[in-house]
C-alpha atoms as a PDB file:
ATOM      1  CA  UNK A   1     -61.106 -60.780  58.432  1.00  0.00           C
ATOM      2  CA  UNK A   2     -60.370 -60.374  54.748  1.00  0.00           C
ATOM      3  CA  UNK A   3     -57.515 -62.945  53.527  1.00  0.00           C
ATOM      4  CA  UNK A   4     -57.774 -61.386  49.899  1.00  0.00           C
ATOM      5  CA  UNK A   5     -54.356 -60.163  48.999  1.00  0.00           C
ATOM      6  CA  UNK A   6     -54.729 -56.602  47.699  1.00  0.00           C
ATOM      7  CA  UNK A   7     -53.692 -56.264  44.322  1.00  0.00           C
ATOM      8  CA  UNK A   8     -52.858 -53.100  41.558  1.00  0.00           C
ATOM      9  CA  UNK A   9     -55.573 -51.491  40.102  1.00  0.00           C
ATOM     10  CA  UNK A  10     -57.138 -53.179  37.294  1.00  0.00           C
ATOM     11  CA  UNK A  11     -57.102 -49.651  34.663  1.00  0.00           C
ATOM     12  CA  UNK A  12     -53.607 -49.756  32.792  1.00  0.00           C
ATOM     13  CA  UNK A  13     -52.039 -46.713  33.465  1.00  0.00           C
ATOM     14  CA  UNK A  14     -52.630 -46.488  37.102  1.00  0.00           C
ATOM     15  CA  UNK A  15     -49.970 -48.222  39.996  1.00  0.00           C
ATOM     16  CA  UNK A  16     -52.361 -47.541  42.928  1.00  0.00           C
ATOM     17  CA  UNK A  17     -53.424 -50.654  44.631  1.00  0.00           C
ATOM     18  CA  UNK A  18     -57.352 -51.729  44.453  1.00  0.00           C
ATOM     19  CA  UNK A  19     -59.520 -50.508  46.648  1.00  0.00           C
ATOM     20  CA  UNK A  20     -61.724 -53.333  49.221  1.00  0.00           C
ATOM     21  CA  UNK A  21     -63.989 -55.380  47.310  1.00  0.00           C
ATOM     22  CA  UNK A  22     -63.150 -53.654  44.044  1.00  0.00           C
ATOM     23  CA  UNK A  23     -60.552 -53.896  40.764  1.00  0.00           C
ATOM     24  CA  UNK A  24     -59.998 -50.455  40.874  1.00  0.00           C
ATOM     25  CA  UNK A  25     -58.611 -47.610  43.046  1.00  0.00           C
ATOM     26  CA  UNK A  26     -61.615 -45.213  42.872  1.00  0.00           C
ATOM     27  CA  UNK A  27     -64.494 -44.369  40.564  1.00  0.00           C
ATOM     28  CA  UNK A  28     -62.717 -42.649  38.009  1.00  0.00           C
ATOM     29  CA  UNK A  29     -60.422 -45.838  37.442  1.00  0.00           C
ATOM     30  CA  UNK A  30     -63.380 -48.084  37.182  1.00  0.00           C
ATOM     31  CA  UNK A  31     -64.892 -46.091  34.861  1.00  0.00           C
ATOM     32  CA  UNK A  32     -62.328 -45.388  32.667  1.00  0.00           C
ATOM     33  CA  UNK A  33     -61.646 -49.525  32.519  1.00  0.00           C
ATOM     34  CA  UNK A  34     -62.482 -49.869  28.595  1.00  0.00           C
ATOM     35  CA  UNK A  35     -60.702 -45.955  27.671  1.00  0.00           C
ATOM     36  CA  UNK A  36     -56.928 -46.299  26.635  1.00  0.00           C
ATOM     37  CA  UNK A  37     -54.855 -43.923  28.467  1.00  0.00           C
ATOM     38  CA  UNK A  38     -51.721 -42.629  28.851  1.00  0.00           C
ATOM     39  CA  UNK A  39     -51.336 -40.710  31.782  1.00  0.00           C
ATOM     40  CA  UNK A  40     -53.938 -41.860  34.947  1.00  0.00           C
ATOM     41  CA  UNK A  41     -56.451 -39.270  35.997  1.00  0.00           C
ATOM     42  CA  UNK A  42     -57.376 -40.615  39.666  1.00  0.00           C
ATOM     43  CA  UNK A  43     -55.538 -38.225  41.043  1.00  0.00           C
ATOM     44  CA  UNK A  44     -54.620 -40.009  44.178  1.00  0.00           C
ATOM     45  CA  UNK A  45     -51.034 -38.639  44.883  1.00  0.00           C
ATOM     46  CA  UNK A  46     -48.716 -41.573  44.996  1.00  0.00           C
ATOM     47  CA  UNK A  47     -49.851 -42.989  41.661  1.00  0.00           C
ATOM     48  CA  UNK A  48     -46.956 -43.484  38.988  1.00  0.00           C
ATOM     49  CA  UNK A  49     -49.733 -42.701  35.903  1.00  0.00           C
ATOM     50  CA  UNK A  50     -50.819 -39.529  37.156  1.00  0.00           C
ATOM     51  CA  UNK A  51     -50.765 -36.787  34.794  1.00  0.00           C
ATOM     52  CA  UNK A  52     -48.299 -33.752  36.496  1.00  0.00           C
END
């Protein structure tokens, strides 16, 4: 069993949680981690950053 307390997405502008074994909440998060962003382009539907 994994003890690791899931934590927020490591890219800025996104409020998703991190994925399993990972910083970030999917691909596009991880490899947008050195891009400055406003608005969050993972798309996932809950997230705060995401671009309407």
């Amino acid at each position: 069993m994994d003890s690791r307390k899931q934590e927020k997405c490591a890219h800025p502008s996104c409020s998703c949680m991190a994925g399993n074994n990972s910083k970030y909440c999917s691909p596009y998060c991880e490899a947008a981690k050195n891009t400055t962003e406003i608005a969050c382009g993972c798309e996932h539907s809950g997230c705060a950053g995401t671009a309407k």
